[in-house]
Protein backbone atom coordinates (compact mmCIF):
# COMPACT_ATOMS: atom_id res chain seq x y z
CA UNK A 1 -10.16 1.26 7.57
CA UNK A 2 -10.92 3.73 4.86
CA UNK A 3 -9.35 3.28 1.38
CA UNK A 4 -8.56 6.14 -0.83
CA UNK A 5 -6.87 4.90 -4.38
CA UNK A 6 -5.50 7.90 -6.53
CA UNK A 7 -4.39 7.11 -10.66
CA UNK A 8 -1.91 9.89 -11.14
CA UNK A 9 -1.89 11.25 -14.49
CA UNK A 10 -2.92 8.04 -16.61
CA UNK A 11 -6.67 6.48 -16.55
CA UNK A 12 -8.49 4.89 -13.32
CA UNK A 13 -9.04 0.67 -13.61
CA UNK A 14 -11.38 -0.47 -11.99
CA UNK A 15 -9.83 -3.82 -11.62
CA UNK A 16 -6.64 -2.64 -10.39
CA UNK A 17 -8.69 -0.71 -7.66
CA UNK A 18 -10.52 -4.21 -6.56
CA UNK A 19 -7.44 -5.89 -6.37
CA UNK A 20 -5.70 -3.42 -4.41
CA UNK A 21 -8.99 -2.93 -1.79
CA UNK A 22 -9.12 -6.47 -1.18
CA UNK A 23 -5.31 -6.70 -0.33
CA UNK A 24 -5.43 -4.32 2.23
CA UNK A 25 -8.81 -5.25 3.68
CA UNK A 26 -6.80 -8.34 4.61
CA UNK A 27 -4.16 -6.25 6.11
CA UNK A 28 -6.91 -4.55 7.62
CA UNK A 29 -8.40 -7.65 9.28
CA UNK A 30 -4.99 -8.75 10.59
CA UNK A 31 -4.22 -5.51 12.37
CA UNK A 32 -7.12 -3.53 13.13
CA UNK A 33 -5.33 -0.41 14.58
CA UNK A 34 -5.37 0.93 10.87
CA UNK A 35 -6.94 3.82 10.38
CA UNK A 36 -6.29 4.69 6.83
CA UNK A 37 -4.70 3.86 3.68
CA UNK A 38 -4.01 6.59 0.62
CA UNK A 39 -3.11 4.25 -2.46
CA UNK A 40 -1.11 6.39 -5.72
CA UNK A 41 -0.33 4.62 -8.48
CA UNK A 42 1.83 6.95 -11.14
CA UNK A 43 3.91 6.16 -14.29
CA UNK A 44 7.57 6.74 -14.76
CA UNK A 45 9.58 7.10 -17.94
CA UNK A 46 11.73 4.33 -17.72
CA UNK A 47 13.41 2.60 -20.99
CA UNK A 48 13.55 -0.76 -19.17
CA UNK A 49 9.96 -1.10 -18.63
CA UNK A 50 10.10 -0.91 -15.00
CA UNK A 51 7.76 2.12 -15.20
CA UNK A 52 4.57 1.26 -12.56
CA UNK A 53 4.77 2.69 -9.32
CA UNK A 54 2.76 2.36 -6.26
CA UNK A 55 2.72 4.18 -3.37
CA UNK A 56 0.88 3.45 0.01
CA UNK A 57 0.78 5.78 2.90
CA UNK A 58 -1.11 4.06 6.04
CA UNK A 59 -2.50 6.21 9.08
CA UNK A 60 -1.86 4.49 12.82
CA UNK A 61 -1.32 4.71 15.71
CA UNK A 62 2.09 6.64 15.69
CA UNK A 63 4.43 7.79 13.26
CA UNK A 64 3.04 7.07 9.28
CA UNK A 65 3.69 3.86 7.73
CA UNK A 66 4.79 4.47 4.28
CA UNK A 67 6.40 2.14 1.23
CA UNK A 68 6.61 2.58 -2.44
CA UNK A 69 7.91 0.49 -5.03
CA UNK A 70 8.63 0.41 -9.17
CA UNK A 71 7.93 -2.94 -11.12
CA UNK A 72 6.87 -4.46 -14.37
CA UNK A 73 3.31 -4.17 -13.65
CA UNK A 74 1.10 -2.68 -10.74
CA UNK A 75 -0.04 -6.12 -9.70
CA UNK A 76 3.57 -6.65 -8.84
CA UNK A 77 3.70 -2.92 -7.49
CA UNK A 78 0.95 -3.70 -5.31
CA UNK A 79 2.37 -7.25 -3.51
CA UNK A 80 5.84 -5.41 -3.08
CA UNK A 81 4.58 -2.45 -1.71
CA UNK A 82 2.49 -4.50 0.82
CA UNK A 83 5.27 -6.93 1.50
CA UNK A 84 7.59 -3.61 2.61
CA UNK A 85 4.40 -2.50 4.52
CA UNK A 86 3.76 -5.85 6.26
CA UNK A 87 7.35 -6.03 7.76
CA UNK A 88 6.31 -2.28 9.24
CA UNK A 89 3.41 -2.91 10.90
CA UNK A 90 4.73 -5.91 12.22
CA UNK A 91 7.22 -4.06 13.50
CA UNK A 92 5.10 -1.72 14.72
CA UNK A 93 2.84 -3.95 16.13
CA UNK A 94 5.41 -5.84 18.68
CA UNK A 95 5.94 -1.82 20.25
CA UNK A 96 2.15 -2.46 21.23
CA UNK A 97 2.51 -5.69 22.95
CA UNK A 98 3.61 -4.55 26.55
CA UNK A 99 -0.32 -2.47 26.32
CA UNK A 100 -2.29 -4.89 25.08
């Protein structure tokens, strides 16, 4: 699966972009129909603090597979954007199971 990880408007972090790569090499591993995966991670304005936001679009197989979500931090970002994604492809994955 190729990985492309976009920093919208603030500076790139290089750890951020590890953790992210190795969290969806996993998802990778587990379904390997993935093609792609286009990573943004942007900043709101929001008084609260609930300002980070990461998007993940993934190319499969189908119709895209797309979740975003707004947290604390992007670590958080990251594992609730995946979680939404997970339930997707698992989804996604049982409409394969009569093929393979």
């Amino acid at each position: 699966m190729t990985i492309s990880i976009q920093y919208v408007k603030m500076p790139h972090s290089e750890t951020m972009t590890e953790y992210t790569i190795g969290k969806l090499q996993k998802l990778a591993k587990k379904y390997e129909w993935l093609i792609k995966a286009t990573v943004h991670f942007k900043k709101d304005k929001d008084p609260a603090g609930i300002d980070k936001i990461c998007e993940i679009e993934l190319s499969a197989p189908g119709p895209r597979i797309f979740a975003t979500s707004k947290e604390k931090n992007f670590e958080m970002a990251v594992k609730e954007t995946l979680s939404d994604l997970e339930k997707q492809l698992k989804k996604r994955k049982s409409t394969f199971a009569p093929y393979s």
